[in-house]
C-alpha atoms as a PDB file:
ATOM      1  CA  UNK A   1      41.459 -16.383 118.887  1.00  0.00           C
ATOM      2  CA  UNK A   2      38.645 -15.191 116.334  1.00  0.00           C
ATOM      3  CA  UNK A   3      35.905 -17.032 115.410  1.00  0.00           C
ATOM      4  CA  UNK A   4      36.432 -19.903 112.795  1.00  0.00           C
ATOM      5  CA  UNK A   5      34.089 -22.584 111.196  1.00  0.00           C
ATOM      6  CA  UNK A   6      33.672 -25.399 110.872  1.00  0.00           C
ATOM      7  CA  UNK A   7      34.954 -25.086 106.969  1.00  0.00           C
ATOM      8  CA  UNK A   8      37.807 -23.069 108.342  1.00  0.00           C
ATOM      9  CA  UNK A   9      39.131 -25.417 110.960  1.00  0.00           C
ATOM     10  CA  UNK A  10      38.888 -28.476 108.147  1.00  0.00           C
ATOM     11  CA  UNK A  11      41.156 -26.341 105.364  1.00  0.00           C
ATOM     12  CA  UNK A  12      44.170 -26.240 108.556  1.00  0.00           C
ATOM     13  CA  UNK A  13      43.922 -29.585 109.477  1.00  0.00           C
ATOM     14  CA  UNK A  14      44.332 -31.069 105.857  1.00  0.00           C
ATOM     15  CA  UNK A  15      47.773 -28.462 105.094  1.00  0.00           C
ATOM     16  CA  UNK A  16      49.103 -29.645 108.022  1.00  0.00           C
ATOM     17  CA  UNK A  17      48.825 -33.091 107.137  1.00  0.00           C
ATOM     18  CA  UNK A  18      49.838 -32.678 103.658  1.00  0.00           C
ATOM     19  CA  UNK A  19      52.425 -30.131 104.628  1.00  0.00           C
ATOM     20  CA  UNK A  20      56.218 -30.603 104.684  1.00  0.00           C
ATOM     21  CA  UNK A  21      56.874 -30.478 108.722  1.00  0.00           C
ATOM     22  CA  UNK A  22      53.981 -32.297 109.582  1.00  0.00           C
ATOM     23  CA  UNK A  23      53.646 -32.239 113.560  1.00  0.00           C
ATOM     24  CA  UNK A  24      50.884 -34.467 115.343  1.00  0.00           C
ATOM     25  CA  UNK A  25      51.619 -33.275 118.397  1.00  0.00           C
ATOM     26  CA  UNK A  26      51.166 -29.807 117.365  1.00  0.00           C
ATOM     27  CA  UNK A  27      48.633 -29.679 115.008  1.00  0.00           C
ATOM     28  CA  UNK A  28      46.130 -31.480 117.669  1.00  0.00           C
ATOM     29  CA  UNK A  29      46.753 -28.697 120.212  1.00  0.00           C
ATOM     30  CA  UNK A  30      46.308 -26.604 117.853  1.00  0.00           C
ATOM     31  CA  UNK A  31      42.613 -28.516 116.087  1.00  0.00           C
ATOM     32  CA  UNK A  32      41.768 -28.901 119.733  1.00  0.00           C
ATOM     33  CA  UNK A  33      40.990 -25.269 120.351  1.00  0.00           C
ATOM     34  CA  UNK A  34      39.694 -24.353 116.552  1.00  0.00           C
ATOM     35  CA  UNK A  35      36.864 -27.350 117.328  1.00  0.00           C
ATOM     36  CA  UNK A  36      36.153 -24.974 120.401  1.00  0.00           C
ATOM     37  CA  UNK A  37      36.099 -21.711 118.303  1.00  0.00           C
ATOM     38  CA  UNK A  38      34.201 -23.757 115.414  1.00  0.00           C
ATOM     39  CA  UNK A  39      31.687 -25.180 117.733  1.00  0.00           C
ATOM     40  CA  UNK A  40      31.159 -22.496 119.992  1.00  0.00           C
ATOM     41  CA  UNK A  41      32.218 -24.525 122.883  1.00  0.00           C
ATOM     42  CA  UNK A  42      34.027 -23.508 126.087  1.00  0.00           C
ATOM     43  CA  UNK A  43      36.585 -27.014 125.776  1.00  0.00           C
ATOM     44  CA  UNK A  44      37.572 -29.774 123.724  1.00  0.00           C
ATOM     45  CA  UNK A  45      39.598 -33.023 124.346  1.00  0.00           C
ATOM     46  CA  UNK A  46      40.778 -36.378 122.840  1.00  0.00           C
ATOM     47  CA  UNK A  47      41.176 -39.781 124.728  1.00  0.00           C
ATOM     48  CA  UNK A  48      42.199 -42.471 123.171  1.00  0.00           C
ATOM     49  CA  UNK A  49      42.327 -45.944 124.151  1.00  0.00           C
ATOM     50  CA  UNK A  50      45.894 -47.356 123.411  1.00  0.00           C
ATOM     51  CA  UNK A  51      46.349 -51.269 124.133  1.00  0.00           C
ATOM     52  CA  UNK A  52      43.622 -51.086 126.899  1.00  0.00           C
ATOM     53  CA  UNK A  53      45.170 -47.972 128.358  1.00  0.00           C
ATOM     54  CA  UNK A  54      43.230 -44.141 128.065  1.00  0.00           C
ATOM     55  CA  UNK A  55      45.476 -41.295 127.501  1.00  0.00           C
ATOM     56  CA  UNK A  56      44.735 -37.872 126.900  1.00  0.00           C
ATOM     57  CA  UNK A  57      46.375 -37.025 123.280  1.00  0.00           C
ATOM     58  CA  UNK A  58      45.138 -33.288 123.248  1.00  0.00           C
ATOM     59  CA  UNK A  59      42.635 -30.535 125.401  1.00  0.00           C
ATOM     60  CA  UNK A  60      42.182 -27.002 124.939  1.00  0.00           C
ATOM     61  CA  UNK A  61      42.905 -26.055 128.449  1.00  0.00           C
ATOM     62  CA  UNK A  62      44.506 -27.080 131.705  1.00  0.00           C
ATOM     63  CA  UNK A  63      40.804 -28.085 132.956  1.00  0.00           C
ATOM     64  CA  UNK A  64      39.698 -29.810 130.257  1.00  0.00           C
ATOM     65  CA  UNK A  65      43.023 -32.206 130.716  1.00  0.00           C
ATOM     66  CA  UNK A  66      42.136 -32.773 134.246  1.00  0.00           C
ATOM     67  CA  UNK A  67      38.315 -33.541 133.436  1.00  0.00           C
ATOM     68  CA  UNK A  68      39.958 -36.264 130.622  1.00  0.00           C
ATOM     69  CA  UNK A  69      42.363 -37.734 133.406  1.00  0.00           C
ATOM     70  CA  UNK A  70      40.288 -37.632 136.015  1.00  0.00           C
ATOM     71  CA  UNK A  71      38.041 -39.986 133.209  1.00  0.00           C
ATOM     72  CA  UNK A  72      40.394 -42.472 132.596  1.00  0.00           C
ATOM     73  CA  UNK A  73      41.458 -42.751 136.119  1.00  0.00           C
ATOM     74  CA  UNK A  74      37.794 -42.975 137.768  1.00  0.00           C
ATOM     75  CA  UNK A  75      36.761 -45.322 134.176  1.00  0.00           C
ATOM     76  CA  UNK A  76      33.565 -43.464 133.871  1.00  0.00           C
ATOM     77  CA  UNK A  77      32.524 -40.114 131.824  1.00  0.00           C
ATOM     78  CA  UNK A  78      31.406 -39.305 128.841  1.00  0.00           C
ATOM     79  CA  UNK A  79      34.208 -40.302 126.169  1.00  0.00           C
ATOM     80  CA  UNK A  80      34.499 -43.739 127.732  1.00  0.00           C
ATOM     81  CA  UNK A  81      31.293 -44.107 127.432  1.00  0.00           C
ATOM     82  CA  UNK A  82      31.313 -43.175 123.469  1.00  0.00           C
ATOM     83  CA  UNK A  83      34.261 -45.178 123.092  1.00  0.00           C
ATOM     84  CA  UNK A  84      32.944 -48.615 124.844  1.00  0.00           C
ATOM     85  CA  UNK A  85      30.066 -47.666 123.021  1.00  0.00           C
ATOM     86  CA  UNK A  86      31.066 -46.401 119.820  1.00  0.00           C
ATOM     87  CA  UNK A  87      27.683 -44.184 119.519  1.00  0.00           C
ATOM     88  CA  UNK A  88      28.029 -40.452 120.695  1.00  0.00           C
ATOM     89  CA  UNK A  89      27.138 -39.404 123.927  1.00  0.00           C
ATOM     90  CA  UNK A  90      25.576 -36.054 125.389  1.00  0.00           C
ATOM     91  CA  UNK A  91      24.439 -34.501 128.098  1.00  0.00           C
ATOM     92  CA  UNK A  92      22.547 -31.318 129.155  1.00  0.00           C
ATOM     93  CA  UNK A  93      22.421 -29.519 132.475  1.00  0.00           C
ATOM     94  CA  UNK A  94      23.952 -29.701 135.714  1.00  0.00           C
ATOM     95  CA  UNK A  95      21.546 -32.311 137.316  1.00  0.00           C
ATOM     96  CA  UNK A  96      21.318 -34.678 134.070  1.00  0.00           C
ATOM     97  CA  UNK A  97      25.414 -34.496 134.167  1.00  0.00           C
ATOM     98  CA  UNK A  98      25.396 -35.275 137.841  1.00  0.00           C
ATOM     99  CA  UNK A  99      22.867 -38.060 137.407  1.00  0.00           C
ATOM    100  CA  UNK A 100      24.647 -39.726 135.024  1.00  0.00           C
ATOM    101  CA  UNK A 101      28.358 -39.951 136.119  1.00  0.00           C
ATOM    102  CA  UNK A 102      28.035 -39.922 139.502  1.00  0.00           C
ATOM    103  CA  UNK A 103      31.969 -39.850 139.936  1.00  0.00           C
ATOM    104  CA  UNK A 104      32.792 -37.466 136.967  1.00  0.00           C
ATOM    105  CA  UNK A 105      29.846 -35.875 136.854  1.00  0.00           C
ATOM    106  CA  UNK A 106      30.550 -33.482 140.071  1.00  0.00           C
ATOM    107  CA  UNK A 107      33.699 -32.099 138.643  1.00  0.00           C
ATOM    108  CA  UNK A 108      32.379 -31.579 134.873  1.00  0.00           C
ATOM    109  CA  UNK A 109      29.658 -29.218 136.507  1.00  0.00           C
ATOM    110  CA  UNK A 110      32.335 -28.222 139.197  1.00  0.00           C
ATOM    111  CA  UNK A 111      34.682 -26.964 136.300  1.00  0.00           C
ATOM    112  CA  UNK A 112      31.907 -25.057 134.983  1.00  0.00           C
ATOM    113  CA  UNK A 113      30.512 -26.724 132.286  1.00  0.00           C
ATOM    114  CA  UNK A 114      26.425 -27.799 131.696  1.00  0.00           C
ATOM    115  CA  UNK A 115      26.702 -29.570 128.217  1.00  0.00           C
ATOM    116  CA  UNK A 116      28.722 -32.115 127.404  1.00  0.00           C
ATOM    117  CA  UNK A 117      29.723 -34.268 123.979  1.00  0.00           C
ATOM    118  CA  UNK A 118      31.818 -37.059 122.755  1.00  0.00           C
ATOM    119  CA  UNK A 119      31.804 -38.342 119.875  1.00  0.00           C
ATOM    120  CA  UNK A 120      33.692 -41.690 118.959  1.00  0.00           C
ATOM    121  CA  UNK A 121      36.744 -41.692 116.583  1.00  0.00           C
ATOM    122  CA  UNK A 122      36.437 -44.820 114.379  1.00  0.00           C
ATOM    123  CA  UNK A 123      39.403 -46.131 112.463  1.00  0.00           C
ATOM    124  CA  UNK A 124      38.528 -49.487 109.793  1.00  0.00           C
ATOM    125  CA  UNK A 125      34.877 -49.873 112.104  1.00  0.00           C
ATOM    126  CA  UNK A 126      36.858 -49.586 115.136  1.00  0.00           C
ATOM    127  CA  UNK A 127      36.376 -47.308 117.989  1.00  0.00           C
ATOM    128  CA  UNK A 128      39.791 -46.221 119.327  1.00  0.00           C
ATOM    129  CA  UNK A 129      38.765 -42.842 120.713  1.00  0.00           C
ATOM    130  CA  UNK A 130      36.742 -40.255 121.427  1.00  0.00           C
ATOM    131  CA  UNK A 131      36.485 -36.262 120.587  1.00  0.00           C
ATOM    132  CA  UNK A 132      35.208 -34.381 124.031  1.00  0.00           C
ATOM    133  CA  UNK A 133      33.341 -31.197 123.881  1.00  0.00           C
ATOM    134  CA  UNK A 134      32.022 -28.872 126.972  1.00  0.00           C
ATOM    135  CA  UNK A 135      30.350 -25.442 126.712  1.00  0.00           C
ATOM    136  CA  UNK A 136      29.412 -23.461 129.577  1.00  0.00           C
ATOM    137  CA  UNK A 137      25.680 -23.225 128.699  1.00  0.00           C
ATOM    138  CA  UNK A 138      23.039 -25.915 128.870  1.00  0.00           C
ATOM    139  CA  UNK A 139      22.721 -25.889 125.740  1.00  0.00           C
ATOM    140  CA  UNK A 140      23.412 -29.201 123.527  1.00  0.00           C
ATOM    141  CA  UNK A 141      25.031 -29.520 119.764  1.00  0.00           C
ATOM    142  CA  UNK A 142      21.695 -31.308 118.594  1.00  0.00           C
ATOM    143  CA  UNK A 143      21.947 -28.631 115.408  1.00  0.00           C
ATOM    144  CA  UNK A 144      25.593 -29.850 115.095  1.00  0.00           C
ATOM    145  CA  UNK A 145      25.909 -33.013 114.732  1.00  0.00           C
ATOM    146  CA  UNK A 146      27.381 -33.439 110.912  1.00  0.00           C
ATOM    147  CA  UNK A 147      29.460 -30.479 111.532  1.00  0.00           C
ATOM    148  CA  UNK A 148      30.783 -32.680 115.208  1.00  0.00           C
ATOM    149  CA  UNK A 149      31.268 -35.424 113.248  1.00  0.00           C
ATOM    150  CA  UNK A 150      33.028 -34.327 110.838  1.00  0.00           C
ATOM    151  CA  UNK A 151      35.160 -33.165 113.054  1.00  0.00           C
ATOM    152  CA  UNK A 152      36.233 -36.007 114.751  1.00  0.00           C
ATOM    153  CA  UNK A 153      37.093 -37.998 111.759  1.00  0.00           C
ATOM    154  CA  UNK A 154      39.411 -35.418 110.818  1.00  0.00           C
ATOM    155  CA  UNK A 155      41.227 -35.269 114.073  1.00  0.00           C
ATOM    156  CA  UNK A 156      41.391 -39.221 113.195  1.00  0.00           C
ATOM    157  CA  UNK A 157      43.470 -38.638 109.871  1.00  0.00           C
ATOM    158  CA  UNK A 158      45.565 -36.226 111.624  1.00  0.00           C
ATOM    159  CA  UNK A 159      46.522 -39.474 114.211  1.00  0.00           C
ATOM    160  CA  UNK A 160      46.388 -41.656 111.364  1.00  0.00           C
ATOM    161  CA  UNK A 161      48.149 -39.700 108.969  1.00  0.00           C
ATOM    162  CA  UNK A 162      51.246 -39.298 111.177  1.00  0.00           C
ATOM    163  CA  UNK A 163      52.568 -42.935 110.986  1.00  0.00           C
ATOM    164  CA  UNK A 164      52.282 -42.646 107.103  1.00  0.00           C
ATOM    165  CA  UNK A 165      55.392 -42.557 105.818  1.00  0.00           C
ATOM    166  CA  UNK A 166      56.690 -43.038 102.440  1.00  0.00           C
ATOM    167  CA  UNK A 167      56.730 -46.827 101.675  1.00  0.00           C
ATOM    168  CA  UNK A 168      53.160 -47.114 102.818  1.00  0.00           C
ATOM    169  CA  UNK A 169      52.095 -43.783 100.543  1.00  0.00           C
ATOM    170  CA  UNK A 170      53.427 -46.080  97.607  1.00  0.00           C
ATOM    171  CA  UNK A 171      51.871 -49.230  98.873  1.00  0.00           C
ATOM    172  CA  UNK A 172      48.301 -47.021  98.759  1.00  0.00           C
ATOM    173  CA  UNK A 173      48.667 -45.912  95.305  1.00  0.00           C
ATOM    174  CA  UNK A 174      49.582 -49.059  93.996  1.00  0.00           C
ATOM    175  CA  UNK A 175      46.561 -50.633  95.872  1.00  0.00           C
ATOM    176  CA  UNK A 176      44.484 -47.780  94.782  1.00  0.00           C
ATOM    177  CA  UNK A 177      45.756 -48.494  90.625  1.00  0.00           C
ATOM    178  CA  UNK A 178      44.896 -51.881  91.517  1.00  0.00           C
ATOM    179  CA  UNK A 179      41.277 -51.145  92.481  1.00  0.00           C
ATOM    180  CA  UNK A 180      40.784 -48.732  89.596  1.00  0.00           C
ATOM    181  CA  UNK A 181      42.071 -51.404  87.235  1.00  0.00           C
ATOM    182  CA  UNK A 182      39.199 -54.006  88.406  1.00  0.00           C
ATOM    183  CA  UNK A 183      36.716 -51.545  87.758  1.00  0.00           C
ATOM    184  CA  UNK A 184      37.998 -50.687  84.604  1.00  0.00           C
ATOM    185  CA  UNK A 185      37.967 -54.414  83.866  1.00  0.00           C
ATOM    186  CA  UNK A 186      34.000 -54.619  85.300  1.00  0.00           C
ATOM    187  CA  UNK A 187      32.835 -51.811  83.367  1.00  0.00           C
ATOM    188  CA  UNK A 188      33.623 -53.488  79.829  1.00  0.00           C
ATOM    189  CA  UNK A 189      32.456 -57.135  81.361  1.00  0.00           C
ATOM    190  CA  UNK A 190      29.309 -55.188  81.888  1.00  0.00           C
ATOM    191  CA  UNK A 191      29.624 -53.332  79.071  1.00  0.00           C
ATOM    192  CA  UNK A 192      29.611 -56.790  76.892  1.00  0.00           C
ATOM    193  CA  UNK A 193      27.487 -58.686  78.893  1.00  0.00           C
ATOM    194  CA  UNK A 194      24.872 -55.820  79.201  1.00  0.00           C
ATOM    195  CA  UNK A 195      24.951 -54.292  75.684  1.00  0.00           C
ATOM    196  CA  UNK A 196      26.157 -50.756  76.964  1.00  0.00           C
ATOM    197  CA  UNK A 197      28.448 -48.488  76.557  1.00  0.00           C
ATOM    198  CA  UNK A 198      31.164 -47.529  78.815  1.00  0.00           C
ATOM    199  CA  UNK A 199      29.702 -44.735  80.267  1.00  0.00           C
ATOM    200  CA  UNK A 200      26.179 -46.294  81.467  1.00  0.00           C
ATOM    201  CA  UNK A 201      28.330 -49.411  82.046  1.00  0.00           C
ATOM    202  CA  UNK A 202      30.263 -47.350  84.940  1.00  0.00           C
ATOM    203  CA  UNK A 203      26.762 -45.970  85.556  1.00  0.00           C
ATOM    204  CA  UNK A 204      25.249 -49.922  85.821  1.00  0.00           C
ATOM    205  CA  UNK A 205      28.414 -50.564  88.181  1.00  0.00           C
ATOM    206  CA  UNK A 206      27.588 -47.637  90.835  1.00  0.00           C
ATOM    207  CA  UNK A 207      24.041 -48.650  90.776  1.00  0.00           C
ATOM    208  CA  UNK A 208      24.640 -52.732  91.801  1.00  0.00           C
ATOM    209  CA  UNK A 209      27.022 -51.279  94.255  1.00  0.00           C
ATOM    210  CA  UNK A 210      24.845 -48.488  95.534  1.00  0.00           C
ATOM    211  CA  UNK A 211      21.758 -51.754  95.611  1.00  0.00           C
ATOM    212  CA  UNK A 212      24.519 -54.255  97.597  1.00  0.00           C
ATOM    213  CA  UNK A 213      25.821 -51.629  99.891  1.00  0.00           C
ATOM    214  CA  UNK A 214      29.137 -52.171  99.602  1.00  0.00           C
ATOM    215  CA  UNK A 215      31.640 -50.255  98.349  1.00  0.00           C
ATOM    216  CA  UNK A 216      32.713 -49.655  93.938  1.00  0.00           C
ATOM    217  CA  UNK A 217      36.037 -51.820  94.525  1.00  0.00           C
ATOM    218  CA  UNK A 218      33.369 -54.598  96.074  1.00  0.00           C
ATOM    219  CA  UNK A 219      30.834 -54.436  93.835  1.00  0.00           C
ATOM    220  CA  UNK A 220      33.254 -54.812  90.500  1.00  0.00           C
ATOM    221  CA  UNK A 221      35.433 -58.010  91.746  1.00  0.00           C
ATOM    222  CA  UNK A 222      31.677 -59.387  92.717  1.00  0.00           C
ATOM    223  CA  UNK A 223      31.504 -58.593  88.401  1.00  0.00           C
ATOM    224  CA  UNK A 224      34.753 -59.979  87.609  1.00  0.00           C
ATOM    225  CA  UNK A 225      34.062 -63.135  89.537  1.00  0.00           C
ATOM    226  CA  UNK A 226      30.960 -64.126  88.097  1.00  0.00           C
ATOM    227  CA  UNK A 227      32.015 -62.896  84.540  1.00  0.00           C
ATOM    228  CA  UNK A 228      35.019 -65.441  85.408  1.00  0.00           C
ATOM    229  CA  UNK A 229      32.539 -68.383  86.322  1.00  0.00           C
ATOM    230  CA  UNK A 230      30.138 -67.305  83.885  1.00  0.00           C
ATOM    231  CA  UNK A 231      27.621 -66.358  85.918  1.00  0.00           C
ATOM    232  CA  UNK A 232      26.899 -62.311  84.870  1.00  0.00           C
ATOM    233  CA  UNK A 233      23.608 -62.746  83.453  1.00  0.00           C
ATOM    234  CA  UNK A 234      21.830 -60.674  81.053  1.00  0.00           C
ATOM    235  CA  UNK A 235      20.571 -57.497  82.208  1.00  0.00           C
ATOM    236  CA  UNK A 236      17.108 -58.358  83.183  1.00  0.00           C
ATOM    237  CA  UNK A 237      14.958 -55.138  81.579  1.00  0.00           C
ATOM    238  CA  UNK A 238      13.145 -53.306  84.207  1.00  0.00           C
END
């Protein structure tokens, strides 16, 4: 196939998912080998880890399944390390590969591959999987790592977004009005409490969340609640 990016691979995998024939199945194999085009890498794979069993949910090639099986059966290699780990994991050169999976090792370098990545696939904080790379070269994806993980948290809405159906598509917008309507409601209890207008009020909201860390929805019931007990203070000048 011809050369895509990164960009390229992203725009397919969001039609699909939005699309009206939506196919998991399909659109993995199919995100499986554009990562390899994207990336300029010789294989990918994902393993997932479903009720304390690794399968292989998608590879690029024949090899690249048997490197993933031969992973989960021998419990060593590269994406279970990422995914006991939940940090990615990476390798360069025959020796280093060798070194470090003594079992798995052999038969990545074997199948002809001298750089290996995996990334893990979070879903909610939780690491469920992992997204594994190969190219033929010894050289590493140091340069790519955004671009890698951006990846892999796309081929996680593409698992994700297949168990979506209808009734839960309504139970997200409704959850989603809900949110907006606390920080509607926060905006004017900062808006009164803090003298502002609605504009730097929203402004005043994204900066206490930005300063907590936490997320918009977080930071304006944390406003309701103390506007409720009384507790939103004046706006201290700085």
């Amino acid at each position: 196939m011809k050369h895509l990016s990164v960009s390229d691979v992203l725009a397919r995998a969001t039609a699909a998912m939005v699309g009206p024939d939506f196919d998991v199945t399909g659109a993995l194999a199919s995100m499986v080998v554009e990562v390899s085009s994207a990336l300029s890498a010789r294989a990918a794979a994902v393993l997932v880890d479903v009720d304390g069993q690794l399968e292989v949910l998608a590879a690029s090639s024949h090899r690249a399944l048997d490197l993933e099986i031969h992973q989960a059966q021998a419990q060593e290699g590269p994406c279970l390390d990422t995914i006991r780990s939940g940090v990615e994991v990476h390798e360069v050169g025959a020796e280093a590969i060798r070194g470090r999976w003594p079992r798995v090792g052999p038969m990545i370098v074997a199948s002809g591959y001298e750089s290996v990545q995996a990334l893990p696939m979070f879903w909610h904080g939780t690491a469920f999987g992992g997204l594994n790379l190969f190219r033929a070269e010894a050289t590493g994806f140091e340069d790519q790592q955004a671009e890698c993980r951006a990846l892999a948290d796309t081929v996680t809405l593409l698992i994700v977004s297949a168990h979506y159906q209808n009734d839960q598509l309504a139970a997200g917008l409704h959850s989603a009005l809900e949110e907006r309507a606390v920080v509607e409601l926060a905006k004017g209890a900062l808006a009164h409490a803090w003298e502002l207008d609605m504009a730097s009020a929203y402004d005043a909201l994204t900066d206490l969340a930005h300063e907590q860390h936490v997320t918009l929805g977080v930071a304006a019931r944390q406003v309701m609640a103390d506007a409720r007990s009384r507790r939103l203070a004046p706006r201290t000048p700085h």
